[in-house]
Protein backbone atom coordinates (compact mmCIF):
# COMPACT_ATOMS: atom_id res chain seq x y z
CA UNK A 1 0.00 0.00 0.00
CA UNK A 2 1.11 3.64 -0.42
CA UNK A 3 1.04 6.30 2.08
CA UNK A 4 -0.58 8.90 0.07
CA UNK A 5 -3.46 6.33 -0.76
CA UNK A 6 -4.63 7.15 2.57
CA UNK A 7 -6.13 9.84 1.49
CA UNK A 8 -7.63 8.43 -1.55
CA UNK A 9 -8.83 5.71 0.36
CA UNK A 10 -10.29 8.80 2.95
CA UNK A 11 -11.80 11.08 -0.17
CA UNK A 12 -14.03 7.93 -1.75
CA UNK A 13 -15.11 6.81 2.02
CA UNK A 14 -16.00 9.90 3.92
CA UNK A 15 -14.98 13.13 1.47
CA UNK A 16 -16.18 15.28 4.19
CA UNK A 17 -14.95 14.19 7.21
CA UNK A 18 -11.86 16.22 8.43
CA UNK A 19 -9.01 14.62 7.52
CA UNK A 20 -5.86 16.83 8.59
CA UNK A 21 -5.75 19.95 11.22
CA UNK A 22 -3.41 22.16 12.25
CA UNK A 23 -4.16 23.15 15.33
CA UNK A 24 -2.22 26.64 15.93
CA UNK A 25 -4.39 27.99 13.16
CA UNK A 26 -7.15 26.39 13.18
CA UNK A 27 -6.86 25.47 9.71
CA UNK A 28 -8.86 22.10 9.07
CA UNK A 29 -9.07 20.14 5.33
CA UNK A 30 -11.71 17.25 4.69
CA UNK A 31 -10.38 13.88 3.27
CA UNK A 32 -11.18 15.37 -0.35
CA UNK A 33 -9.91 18.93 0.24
CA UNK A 34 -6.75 17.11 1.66
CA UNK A 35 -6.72 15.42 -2.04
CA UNK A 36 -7.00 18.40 -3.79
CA UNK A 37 -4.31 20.06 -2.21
CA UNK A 38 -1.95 17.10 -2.31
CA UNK A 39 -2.76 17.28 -6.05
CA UNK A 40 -1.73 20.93 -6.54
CA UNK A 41 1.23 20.49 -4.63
CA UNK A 42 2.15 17.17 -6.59
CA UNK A 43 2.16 19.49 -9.46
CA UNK A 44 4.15 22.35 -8.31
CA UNK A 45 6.71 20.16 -7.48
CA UNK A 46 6.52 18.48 -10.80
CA UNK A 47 6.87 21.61 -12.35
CA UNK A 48 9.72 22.45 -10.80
CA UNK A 49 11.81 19.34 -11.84
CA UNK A 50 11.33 16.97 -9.25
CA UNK A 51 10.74 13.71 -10.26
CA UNK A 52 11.00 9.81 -9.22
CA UNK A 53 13.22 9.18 -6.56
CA UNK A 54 15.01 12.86 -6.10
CA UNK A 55 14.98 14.28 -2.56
CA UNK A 56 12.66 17.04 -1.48
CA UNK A 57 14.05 18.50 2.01
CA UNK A 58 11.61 19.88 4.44
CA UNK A 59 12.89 22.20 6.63
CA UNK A 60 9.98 24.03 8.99
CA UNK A 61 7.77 23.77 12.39
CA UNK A 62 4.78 21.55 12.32
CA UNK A 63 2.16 22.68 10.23
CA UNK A 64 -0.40 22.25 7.20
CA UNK A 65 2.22 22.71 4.17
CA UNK A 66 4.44 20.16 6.44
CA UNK A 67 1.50 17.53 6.39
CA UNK A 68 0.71 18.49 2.82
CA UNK A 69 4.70 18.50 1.85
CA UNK A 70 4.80 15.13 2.50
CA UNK A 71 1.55 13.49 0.78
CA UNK A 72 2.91 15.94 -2.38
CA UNK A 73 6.30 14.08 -2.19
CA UNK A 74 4.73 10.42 -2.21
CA UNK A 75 2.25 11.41 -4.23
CA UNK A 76 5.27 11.79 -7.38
CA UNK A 77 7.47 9.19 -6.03
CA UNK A 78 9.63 11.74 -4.64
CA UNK A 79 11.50 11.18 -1.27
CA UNK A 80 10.70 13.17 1.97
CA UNK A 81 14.08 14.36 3.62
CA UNK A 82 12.93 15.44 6.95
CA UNK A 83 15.28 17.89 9.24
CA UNK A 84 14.30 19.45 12.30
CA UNK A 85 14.35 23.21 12.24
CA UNK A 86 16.92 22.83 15.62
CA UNK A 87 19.58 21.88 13.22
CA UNK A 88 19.70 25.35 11.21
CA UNK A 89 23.18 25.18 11.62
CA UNK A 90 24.39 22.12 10.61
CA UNK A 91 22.16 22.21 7.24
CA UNK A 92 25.41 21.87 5.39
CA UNK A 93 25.80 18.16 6.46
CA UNK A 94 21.97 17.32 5.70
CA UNK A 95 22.32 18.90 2.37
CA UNK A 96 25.69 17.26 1.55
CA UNK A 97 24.45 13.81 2.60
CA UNK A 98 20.76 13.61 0.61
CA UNK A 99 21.44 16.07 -2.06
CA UNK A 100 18.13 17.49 -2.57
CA UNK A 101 17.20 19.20 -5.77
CA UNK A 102 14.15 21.35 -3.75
CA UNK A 103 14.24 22.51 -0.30
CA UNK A 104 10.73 23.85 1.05
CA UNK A 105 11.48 26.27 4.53
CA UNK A 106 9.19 28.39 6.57
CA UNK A 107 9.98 31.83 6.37
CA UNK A 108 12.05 32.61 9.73
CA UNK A 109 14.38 30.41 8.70
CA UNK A 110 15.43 31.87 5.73
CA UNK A 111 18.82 33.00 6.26
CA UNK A 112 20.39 29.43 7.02
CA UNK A 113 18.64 28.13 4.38
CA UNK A 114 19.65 30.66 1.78
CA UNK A 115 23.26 30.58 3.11
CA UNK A 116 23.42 26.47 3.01
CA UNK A 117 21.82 26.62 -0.67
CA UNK A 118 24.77 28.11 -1.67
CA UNK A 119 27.06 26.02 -0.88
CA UNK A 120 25.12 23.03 -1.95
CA UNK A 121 25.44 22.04 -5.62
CA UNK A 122 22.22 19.61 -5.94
CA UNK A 123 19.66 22.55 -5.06
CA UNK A 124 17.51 24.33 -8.03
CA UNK A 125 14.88 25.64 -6.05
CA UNK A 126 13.56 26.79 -2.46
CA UNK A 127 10.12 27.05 -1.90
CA UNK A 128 9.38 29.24 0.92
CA UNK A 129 5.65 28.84 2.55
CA UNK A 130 4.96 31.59 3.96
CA UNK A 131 4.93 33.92 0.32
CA UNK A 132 7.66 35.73 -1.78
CA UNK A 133 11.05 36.08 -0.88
CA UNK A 134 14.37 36.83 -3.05
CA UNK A 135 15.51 33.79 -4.40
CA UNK A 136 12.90 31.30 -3.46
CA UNK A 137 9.32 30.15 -5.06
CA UNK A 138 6.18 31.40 -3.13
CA UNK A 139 4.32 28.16 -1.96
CA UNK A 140 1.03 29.82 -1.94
CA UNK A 141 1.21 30.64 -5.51
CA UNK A 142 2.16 27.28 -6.78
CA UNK A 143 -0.87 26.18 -5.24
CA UNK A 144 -2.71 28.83 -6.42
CA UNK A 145 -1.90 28.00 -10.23
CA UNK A 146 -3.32 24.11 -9.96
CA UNK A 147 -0.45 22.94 -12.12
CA UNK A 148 -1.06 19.34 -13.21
CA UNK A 149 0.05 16.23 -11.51
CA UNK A 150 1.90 13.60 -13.14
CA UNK A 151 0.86 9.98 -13.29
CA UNK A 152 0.96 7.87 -10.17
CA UNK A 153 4.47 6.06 -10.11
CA UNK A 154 2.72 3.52 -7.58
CA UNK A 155 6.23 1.76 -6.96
CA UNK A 156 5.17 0.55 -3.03
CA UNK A 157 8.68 -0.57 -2.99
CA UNK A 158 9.93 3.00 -3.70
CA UNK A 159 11.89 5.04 -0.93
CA UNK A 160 8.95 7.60 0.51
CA UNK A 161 10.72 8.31 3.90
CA UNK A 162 14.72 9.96 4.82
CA UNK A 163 14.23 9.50 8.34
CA UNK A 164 17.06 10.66 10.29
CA UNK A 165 18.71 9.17 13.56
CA UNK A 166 19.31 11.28 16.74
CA UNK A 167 23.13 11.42 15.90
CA UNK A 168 23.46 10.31 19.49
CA UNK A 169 26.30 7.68 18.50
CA UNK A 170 27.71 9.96 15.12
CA UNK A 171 26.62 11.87 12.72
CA UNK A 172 22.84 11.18 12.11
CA UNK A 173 21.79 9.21 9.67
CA UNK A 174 19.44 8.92 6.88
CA UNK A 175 17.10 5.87 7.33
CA UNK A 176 15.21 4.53 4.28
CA UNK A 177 11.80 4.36 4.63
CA UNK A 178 9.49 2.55 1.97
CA UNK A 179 6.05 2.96 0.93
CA UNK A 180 4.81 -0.93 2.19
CA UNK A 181 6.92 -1.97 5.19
CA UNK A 182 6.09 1.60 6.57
CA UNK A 183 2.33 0.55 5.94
CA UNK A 184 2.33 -2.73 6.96
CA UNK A 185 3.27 -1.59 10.13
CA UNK A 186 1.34 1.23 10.69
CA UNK A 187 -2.06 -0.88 9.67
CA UNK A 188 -0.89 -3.47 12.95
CA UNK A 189 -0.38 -0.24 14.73
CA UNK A 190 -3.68 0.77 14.22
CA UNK A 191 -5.43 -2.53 15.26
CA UNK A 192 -3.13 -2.82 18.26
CA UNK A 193 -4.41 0.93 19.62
CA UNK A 194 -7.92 -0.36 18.06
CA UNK A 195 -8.38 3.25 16.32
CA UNK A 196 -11.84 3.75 14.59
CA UNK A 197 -12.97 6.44 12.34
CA UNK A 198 -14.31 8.37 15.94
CA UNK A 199 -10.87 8.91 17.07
CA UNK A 200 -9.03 12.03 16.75
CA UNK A 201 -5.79 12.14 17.30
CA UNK A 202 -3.22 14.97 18.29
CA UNK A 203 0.77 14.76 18.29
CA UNK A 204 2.71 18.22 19.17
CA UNK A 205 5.87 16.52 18.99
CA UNK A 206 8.44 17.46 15.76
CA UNK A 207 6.87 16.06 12.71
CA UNK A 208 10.94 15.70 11.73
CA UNK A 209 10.65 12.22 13.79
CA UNK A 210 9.55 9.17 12.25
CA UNK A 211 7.33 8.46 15.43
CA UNK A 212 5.05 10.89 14.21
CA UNK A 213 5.00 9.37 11.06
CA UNK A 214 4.00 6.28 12.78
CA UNK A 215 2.14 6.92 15.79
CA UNK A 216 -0.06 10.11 14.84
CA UNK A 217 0.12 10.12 10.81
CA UNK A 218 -0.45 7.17 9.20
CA UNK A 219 -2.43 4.87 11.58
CA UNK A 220 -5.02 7.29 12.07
CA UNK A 221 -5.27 7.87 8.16
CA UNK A 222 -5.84 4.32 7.74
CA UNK A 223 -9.04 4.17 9.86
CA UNK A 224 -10.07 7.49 8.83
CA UNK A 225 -9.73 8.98 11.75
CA UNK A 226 -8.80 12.83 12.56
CA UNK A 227 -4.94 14.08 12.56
CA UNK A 228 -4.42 17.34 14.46
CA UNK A 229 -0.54 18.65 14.23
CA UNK A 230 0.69 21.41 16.52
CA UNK A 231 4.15 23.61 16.11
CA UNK A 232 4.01 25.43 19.69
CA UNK A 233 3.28 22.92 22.80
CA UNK A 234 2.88 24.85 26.68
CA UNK A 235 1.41 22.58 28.97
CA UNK A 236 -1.66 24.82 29.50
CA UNK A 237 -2.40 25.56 26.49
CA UNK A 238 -1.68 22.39 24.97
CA UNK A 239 -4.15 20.97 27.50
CA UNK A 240 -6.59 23.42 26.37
CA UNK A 241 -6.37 22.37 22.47
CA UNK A 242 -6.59 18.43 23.81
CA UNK A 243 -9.58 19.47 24.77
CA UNK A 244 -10.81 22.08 22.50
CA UNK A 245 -10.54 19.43 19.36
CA UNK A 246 -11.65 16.43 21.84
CA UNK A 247 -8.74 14.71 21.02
CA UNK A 248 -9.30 10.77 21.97
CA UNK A 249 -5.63 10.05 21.57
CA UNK A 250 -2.61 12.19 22.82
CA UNK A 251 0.75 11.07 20.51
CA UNK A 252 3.57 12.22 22.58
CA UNK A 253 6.85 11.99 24.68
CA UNK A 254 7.25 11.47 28.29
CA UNK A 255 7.55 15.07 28.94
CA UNK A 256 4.53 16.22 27.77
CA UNK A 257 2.67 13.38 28.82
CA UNK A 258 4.01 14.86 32.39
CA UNK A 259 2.84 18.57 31.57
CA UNK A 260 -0.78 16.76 31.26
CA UNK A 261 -0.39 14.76 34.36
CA UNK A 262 0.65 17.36 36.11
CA UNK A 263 -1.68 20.31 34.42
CA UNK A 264 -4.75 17.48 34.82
CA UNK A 265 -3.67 18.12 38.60
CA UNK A 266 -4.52 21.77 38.59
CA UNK A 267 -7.49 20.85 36.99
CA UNK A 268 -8.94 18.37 38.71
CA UNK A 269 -9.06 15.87 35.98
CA UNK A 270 -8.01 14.51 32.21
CA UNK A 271 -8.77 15.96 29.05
CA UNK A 272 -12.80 15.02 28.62
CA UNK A 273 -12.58 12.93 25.55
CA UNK A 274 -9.22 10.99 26.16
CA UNK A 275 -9.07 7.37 25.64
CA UNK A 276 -5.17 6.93 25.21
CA UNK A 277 -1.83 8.39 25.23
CA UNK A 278 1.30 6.97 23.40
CA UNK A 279 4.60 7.61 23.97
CA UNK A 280 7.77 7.49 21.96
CA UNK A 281 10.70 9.70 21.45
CA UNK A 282 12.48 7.82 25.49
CA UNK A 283 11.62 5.38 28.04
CA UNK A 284 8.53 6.11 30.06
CA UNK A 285 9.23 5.81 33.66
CA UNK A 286 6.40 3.26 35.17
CA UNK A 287 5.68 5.47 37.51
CA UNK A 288 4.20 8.02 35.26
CA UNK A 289 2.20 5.35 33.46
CA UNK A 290 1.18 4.08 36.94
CA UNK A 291 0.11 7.73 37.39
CA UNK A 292 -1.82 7.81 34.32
CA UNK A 293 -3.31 4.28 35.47
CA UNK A 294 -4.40 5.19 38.73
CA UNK A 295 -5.29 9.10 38.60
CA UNK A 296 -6.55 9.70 35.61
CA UNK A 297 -7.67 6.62 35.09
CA UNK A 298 -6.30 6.45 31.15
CA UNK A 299 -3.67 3.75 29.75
CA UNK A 300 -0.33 5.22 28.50
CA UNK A 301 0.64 2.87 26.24
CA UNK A 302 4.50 2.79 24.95
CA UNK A 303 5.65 2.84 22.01
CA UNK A 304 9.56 1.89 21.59
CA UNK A 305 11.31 2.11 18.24
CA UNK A 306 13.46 3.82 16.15
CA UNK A 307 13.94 5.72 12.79
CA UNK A 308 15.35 2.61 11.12
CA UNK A 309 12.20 0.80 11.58
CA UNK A 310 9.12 2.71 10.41
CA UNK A 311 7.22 0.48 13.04
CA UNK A 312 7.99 -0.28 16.33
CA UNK A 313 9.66 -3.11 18.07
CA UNK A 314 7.19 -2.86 20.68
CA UNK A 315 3.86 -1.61 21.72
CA UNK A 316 1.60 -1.42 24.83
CA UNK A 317 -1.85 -1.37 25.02
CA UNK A 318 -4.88 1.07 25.12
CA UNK A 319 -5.94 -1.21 28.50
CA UNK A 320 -5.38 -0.01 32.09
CA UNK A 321 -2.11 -2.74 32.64
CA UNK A 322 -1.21 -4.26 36.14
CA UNK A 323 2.12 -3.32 37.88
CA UNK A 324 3.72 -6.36 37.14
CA UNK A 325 4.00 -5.18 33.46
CA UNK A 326 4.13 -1.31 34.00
CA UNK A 327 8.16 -1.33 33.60
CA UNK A 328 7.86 -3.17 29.81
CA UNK A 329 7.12 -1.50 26.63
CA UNK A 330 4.62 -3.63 25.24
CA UNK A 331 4.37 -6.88 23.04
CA UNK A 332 5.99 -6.99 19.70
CA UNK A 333 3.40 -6.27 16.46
CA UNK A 334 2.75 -9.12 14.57
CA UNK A 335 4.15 -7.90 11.80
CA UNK A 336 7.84 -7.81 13.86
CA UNK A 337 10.31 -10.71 15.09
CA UNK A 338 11.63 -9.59 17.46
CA UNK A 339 14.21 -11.82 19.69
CA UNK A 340 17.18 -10.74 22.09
CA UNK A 341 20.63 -11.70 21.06
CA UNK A 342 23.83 -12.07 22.90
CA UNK A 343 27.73 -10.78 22.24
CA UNK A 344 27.92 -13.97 19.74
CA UNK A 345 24.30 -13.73 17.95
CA UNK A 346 22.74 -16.91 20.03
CA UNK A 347 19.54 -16.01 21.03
CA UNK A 348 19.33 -15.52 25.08
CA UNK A 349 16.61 -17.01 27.36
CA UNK A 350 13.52 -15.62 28.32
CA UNK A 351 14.11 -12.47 31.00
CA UNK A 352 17.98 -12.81 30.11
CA UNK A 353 19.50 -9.26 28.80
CA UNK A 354 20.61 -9.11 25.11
CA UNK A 355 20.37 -6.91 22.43
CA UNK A 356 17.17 -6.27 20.62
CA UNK A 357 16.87 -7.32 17.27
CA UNK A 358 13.89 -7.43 14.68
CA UNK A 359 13.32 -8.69 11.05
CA UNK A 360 9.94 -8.87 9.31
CA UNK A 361 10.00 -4.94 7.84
CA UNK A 362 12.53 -2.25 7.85
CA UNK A 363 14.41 0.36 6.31
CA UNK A 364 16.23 -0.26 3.14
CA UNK A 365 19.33 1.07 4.57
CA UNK A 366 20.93 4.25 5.68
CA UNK A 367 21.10 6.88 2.66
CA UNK A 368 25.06 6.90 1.24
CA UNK A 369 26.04 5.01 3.94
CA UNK A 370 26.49 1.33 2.56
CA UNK A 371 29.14 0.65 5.76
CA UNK A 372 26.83 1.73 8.33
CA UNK A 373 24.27 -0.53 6.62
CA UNK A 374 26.04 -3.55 6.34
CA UNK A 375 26.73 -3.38 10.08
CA UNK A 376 23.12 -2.20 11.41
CA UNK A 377 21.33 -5.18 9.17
CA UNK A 378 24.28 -7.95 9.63
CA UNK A 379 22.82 -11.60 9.17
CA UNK A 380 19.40 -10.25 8.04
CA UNK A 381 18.38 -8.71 11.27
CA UNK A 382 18.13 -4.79 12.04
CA UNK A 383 20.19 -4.35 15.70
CA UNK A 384 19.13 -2.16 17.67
CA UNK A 385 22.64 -1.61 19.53
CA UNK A 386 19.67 -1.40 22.62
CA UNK A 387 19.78 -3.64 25.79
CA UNK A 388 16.58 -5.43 26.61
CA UNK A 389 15.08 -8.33 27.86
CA UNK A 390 11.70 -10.33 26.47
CA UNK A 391 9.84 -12.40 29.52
CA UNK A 392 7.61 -15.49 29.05
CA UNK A 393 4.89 -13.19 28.08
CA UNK A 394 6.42 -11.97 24.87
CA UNK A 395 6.65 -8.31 27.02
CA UNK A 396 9.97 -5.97 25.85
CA UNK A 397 11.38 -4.19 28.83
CA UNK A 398 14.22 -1.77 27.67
CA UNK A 399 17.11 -1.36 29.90
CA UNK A 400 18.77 1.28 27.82
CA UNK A 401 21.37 1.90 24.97
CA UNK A 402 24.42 -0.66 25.26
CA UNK A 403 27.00 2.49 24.83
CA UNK A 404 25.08 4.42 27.96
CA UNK A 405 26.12 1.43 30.37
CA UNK A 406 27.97 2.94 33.01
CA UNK A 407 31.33 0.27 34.21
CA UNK A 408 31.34 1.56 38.36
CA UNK A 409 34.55 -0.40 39.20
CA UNK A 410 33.60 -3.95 38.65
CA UNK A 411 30.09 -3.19 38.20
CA UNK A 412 28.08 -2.45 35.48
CA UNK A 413 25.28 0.19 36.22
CA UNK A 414 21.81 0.35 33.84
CA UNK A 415 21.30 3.95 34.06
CA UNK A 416 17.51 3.83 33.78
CA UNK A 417 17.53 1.69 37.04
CA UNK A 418 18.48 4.34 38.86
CA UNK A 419 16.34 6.96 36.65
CA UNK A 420 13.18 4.99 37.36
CA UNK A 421 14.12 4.64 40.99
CA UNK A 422 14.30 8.40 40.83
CA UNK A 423 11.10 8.98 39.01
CA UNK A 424 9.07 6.95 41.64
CA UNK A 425 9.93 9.81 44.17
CA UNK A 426 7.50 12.54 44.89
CA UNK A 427 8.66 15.87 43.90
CA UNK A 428 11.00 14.58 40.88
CA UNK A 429 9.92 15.33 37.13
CA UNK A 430 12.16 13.74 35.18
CA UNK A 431 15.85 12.09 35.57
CA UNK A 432 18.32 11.20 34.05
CA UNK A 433 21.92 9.32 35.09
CA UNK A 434 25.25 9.98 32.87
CA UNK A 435 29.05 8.77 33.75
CA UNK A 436 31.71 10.67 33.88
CA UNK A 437 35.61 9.30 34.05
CA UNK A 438 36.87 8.61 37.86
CA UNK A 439 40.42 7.72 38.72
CA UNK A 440 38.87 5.77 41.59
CA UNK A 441 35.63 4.18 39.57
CA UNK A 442 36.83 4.42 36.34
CA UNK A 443 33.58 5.79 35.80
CA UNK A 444 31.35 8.01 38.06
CA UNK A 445 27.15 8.06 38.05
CA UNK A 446 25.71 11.81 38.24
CA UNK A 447 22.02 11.83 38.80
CA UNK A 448 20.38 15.09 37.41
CA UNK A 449 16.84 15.39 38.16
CA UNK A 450 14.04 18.34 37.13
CA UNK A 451 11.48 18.81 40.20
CA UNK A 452 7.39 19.25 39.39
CA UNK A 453 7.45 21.96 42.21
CA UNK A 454 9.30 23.22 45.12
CA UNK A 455 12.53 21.42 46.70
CA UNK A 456 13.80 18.39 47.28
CA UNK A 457 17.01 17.02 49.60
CA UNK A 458 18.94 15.47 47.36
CA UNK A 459 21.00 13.54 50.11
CA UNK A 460 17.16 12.38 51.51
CA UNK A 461 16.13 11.58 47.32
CA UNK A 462 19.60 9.58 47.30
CA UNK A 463 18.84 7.23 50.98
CA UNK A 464 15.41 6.91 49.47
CA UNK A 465 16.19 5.23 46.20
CA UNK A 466 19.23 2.80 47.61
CA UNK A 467 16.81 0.87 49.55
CA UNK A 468 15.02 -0.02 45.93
CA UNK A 469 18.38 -0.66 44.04
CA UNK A 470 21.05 -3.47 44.22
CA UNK A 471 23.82 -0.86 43.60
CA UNK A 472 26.02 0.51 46.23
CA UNK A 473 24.91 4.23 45.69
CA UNK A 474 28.23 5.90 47.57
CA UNK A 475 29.50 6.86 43.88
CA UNK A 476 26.83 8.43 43.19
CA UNK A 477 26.08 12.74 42.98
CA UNK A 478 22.59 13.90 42.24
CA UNK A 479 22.22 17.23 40.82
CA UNK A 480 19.45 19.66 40.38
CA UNK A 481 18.51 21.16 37.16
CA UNK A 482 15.60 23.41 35.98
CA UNK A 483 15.74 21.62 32.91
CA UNK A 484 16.87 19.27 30.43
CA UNK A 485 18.33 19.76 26.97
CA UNK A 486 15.91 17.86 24.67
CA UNK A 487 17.09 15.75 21.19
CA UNK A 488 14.52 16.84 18.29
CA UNK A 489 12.76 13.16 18.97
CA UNK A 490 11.98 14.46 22.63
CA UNK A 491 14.61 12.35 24.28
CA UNK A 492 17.10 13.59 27.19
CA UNK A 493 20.23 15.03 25.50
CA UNK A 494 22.46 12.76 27.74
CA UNK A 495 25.29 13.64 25.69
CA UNK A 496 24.65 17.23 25.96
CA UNK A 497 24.45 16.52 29.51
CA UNK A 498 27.87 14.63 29.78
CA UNK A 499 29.74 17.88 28.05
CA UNK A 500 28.21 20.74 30.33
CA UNK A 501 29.40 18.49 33.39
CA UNK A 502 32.81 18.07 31.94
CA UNK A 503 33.09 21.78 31.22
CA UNK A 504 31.96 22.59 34.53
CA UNK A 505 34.76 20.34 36.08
């Protein structure tokens, strides 16, 4: 199947049922309006050279012309090169590695673009969004003109999708998304979060990551349900448009799923028309979803994958879950294998730690990067490079990313032990746990935590959480912080974290 036939599918079911919304402006499109503009767009970029298989980079904050970007770029057989707008200045080494022949850019970010273009030999045209400016095509009158579409390529084996990686182990890189893997999955992710044409569902989180692709996008699409997008998320007032649109399902990342715990506080309840969150983007401490579980009375379920996947290697459930299985992801989709593997490849026991691996749908490979391929798909099987164990339940429990294991003398330390540990506490937000190099330890645990009000004693937070741990805490420093540095896919910028402590010492 092919992602834009979504809305095909949409436009001969229900033509008048609101496909698409963008919810800062309030701007809404049917199934068939969505069509019609996907057409116009098709043929604008058409017109402007792009054909089969070239890159089209899209550069901007969430929005309509995003949404409609991408359908345009399918829709041609084109391939959507997504980079977050918190990169502006490292567009040199997107542009260098996909070599797009169009970039499309919202307006205030017009003078990295411009200033990248130059330097990059593949570019013809920019295509600002927002109207006229020196040296770019006006969006709004290419759609204005209704230049003519081309005919359908329909390849479903055809590249749709240049997800990038985080970068957190390298440079990021450009994941390979096709039309029918990515769909495949995203149909079983619709029947495991049993969406109906009655949902409506809202994500707020960069439209850059694939999760959005696959939690909010194309899952909902394929049930004919209602896609809201927003570019500017405040816990208030993102609460306010949950309930404004009567979202049923909240797509998100731990920390916002925290601004509407907490704001749900203040307000003596959930969002009115809620049925489920999802998560992605980070782990979800189980205290949170027990939170979710047990005040609000709503299931978090978590989602855990990555960009190389278009899927995910595990999913929870939209079901209120016991505490016995609030610390695990979820249950692989039944379109996924996915087994745990040790140093060697053998495949460990059940509730042994291994690395996660999965075959059954992924990316082609990582754009240029035939090395990096070879390794991340070795013997048929995408690794994760992620430590996890599966129990006799089939239920994925993540203990965290391999290269984040902290060696404390002879003992290895899973930093989201200690995070959850930390989590569980009243008064603490969010944590995270980093190393940094110890003559005595060889490596040293810092604790940084961000507080949902007031102050806490960090020597009382630290007795607290050694009672619940097997570690021998002495090594360990906990450290205040208002907040944390964020990745684009709403993850804790541990590495970020790791350099401001070093500078600081």
């Amino acid at each position: 199947m092919l992602m834009h036939q979504l809305l095909y599918d949409g436009a001969a079911r229900m033509p008048d049922k609101v496909a698409l919304r963008w919810v800062d402006r309030d701007r809404a499109l049917t199934f068939a309006q969505s069509v019609a503009a996907m057409e116009d767009y098709a043929g604008a970029l058409h017109q402007l050279g792009v054909r089969k298989g070239d890159r089209v980079t899209l550069f901007a904050h969430n929005g309509m012309d995003y949404l409609l970007g991408l359908f345009a770029c399918w829709r041609i057989g084109a391939i959507a090169a997504l980079v977050n707008v918190k990169f502006a200045d490292e567009l040199d080494y997107y542009f260098a590695d996909h070599t797009p022949s169009v970039v499309i850019y919202t307006h205030d970010m017009s003078e990295k673009v411009h200033a990248a273009a130059k330097r990059a030999t593949s570019i013809k045209h920019l295509i600002c969004m927002d109207g006229p400016q020196p040296g770019a095509e006006s969006l709004p009158d290419l759609l204005a003109a209704g230049l003519p579409a081309p005919a359908d390529p329909a390849d479903e084996d055809a590249i749709a999708h240049l997800s990038y990686t985080s970068g957190t182990t390298g440079k990021p890189k450009g994941a390979c998304l096709a039309h029918e893997p990515t769909m495949r999955a995203c149909r079983c992710i619709a029947e495991r979060l049993r969406i109906t044409h009655d949902d409506i569902s809202f994500g707020p989180t960069a439209l850059s990551s694939s999760y959005q692709l696959v939690g909010n996008l194309l899952p909902p699409l394929y049930r004919l349900a209602t896609v809201n997008v927003m570019g500017k998320w405040a816990q208030e007032t993102g609460f306010d448009a949950l309930e404004s649109i009567g979202a049923t399902m909240f797509v998100a990342n731990p920390t916002l799923l925290t601004d509407v715990l907490v704001e749900a506080r203040l307000r003596g309840g959930a969002p009115t028309h809620l049925r489920v969150a999802l998560s992605g983007g980070g782990p979800v401490p189980p205290s949170l979803k027990a939170a979710w579980r047990d005040e609000l009375k709503l299931p978090l379920a978590e989602s855990y994958g990555q960009s190389e996947l278009g899927g995910f290697f595990g999913l929870g459930e939209p079901a209120l879950m016991p505490d016995d299985k609030l610390g695990a992801v979820g249950r692989p989709l039944p379109d996924k294998e996915v087994r745990i593997f040790d140093a060697d490849g053998r495949e460990v026991a059940p509730g042994e730690v291994g690395e996660v691996c999965m075959r059954g749908g992924f990316m082609h490979g990582y754009w240029g990067k035939p090395d990096k391929t070879a390794e991340a798909l070795r013997g048929g099987w995408l690794h994760s490079g992620d430590a996890g164990t599966l129990d006799r339940d089939g239920y994925l429990t993540m203990r965290g990313r391999f290269a984040e294991l902290i060696k404390v003398g002879d003992r290895t330390w899973f930093p989201r032990d200690v995070e959850e540990a930390l989590c569980a506490e009243s008064g603490v937000k969010e944590a995270a746990v980093i190393a940094l190099p110890d003559a005595k330890f060889g490596q040293r645990p810092v604790g940084y935590v961000t507080l949902s009000g007031g102050s806490v004693d960090l020597d009382r937070l630290k007795q607290a959480i050694a009672t619940r741990l097997s570690y021998d805490l002495a090594p360990l420093s906990l450290v205040s912080v208002d907040a944390f540095p964020m990745t684009p896919t709403g993850k804790i910028a541990k590495a970020e974290l790791r350099d401001r402590a070093l500078a600081d010492a």
